[in-house]
C-alpha atoms as a PDB file:
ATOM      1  CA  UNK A   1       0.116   9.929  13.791  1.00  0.00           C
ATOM      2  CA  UNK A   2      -1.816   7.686  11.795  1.00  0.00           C
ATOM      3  CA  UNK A   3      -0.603   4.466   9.212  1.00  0.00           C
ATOM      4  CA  UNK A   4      -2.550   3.335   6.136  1.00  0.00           C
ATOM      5  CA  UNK A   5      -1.768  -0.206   5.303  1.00  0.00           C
ATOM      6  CA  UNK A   6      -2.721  -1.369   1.882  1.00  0.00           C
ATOM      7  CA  UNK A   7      -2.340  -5.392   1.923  1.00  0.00           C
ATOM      8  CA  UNK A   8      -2.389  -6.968  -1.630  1.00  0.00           C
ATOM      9  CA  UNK A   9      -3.696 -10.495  -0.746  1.00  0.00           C
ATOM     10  CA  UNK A  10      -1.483 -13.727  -1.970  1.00  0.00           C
ATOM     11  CA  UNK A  11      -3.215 -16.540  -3.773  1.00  0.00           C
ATOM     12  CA  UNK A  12      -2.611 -19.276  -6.172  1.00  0.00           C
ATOM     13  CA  UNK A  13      -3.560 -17.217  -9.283  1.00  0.00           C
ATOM     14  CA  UNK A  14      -1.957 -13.594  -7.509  1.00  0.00           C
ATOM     15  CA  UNK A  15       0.381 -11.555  -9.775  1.00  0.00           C
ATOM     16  CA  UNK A  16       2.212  -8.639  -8.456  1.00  0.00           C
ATOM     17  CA  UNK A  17       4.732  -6.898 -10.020  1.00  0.00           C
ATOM     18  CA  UNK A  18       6.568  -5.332  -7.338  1.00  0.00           C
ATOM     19  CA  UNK A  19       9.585  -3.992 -10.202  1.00  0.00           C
ATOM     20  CA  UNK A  20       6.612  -1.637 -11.700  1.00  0.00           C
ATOM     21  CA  UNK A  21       5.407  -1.135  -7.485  1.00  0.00           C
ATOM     22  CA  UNK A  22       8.415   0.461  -6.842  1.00  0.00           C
ATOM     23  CA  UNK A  23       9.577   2.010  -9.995  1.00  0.00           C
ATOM     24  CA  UNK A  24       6.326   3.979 -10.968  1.00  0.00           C
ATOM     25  CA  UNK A  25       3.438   3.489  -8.656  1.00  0.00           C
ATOM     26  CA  UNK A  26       4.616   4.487  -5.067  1.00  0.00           C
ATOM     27  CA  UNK A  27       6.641   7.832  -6.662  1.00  0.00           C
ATOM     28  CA  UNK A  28       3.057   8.814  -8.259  1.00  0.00           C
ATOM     29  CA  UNK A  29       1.838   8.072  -4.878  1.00  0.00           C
ATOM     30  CA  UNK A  30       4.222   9.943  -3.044  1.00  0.00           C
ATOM     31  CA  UNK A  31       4.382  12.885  -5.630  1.00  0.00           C
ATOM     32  CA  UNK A  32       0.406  13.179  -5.354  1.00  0.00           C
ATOM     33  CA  UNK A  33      -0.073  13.064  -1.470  1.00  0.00           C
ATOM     34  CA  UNK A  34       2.919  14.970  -1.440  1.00  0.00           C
ATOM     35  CA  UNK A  35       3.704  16.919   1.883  1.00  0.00           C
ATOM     36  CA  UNK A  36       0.784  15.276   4.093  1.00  0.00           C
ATOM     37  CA  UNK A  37       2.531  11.672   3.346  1.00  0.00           C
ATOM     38  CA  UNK A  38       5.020  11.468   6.270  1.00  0.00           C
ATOM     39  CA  UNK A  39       6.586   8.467   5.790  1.00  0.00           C
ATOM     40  CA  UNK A  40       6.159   5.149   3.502  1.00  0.00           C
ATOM     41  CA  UNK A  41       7.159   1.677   3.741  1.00  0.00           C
ATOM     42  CA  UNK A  42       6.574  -1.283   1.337  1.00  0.00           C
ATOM     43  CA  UNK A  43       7.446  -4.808   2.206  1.00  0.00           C
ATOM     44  CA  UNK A  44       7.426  -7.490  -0.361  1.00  0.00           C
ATOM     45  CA  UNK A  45       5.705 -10.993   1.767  1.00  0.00           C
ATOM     46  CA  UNK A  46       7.991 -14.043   1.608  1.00  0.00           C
ATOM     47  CA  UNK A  47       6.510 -16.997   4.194  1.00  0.00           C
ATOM     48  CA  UNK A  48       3.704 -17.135   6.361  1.00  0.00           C
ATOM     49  CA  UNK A  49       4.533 -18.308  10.394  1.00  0.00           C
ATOM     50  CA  UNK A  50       4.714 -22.135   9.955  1.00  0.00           C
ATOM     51  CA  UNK A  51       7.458 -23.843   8.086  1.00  0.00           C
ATOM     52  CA  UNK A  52       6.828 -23.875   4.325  1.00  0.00           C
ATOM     53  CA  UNK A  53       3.687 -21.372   4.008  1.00  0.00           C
ATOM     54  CA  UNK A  54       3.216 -18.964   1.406  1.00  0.00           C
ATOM     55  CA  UNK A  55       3.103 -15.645   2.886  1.00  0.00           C
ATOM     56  CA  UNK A  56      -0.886 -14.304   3.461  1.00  0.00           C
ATOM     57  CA  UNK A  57       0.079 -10.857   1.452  1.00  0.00           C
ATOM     58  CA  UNK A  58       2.317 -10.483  -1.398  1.00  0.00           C
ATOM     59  CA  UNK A  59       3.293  -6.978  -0.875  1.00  0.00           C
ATOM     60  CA  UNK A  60       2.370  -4.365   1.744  1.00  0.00           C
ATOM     61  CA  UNK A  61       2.625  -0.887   2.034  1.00  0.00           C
ATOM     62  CA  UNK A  62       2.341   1.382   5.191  1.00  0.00           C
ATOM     63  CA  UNK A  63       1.962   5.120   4.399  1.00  0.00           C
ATOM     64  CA  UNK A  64       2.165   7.396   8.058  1.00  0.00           C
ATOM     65  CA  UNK A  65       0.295  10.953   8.238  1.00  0.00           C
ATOM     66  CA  UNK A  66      -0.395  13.217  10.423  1.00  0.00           C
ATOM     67  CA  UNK A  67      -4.101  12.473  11.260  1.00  0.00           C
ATOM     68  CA  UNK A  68      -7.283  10.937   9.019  1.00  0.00           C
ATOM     69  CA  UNK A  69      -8.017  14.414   8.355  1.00  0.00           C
ATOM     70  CA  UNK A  70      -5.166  14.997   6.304  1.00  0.00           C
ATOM     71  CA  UNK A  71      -5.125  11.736   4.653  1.00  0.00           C
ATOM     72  CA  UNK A  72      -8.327  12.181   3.437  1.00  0.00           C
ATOM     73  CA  UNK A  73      -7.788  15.560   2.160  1.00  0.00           C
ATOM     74  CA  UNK A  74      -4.935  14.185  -0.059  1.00  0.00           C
ATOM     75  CA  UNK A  75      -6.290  10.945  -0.720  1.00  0.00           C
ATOM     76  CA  UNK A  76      -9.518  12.537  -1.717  1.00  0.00           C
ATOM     77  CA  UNK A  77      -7.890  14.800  -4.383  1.00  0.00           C
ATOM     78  CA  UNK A  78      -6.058  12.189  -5.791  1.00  0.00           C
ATOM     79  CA  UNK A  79      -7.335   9.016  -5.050  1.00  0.00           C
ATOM     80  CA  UNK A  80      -8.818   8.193  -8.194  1.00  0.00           C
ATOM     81  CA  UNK A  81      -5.446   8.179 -10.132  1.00  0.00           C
ATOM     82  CA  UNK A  82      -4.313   6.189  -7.594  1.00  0.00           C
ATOM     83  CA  UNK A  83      -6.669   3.553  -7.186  1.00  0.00           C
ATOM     84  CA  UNK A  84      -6.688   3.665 -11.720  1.00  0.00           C
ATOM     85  CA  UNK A  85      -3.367   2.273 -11.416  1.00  0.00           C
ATOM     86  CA  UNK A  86      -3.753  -0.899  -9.503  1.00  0.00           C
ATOM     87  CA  UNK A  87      -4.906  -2.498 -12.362  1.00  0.00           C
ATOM     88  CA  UNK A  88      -0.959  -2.176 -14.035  1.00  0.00           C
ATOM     89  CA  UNK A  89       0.718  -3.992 -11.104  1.00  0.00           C
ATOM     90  CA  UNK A  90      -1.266  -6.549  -9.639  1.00  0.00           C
ATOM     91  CA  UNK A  91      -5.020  -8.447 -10.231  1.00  0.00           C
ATOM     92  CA  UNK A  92      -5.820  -8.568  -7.041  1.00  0.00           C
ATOM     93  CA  UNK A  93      -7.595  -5.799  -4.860  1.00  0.00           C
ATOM     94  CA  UNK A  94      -6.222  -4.656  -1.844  1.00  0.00           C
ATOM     95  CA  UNK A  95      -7.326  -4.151   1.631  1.00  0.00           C
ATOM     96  CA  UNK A  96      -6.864  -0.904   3.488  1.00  0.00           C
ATOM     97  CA  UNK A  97      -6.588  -0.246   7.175  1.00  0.00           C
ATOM     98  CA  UNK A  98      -6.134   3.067   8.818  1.00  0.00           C
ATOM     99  CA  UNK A  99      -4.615   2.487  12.556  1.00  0.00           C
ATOM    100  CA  UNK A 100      -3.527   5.202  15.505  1.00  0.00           C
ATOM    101  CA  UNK A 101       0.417   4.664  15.554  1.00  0.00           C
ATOM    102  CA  UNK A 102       0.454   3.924  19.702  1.00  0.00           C
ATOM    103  CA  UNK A 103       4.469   2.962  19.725  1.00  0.00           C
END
């Protein structure tokens, strides 16, 4: 198993609008990969680790398939549309990680 984490960096002049997130963008997302997207998770960042720091990432979301083959194969199909709407819920540009799941 494999996770995709897309991290939408915090800053001082970061929007995110995790209402639209939720409501619209991940069910395209999900709806597009459709049955190669296992499993999805978004968190919403609220404090870094010391007392009183803004969190590094204003959202995060962590998208589990079955191997990099078969993310690719859906992301590849529909990735443009995907990527097209970032644009709608934040101004900042994410950054992607794929990981082996070990645990």
């Amino acid at each position: 198993m494999i996770k995709v984490s897309v991290m939408y960096p915090n800053g001082s002049d970061a929007k995110f609008d995790m209402a639209y997130y939720l409501d619209r963008h991940m069910p395209m997302v999900r709806d597009l990969l459709g049955a190669a997207l296992k499993g999805v998770n978004v968190e919403e960042g609220l404090a870094g680790g010391q007392p009183g720091a803004p969190a590094t990432y204003t959202a995060l979301c962590h998208l589990t398939f079955d191997s990099v083959d078969a993310f690719q194969s859906a992301f590849d199909k529909h990735g443009a549309t995907i990527m097209a709407d970032i644009p709608n819920y934040t101004n900042t540009q994410p950054t992607v990680q794929i990981s082996q799941v070990k645990w």
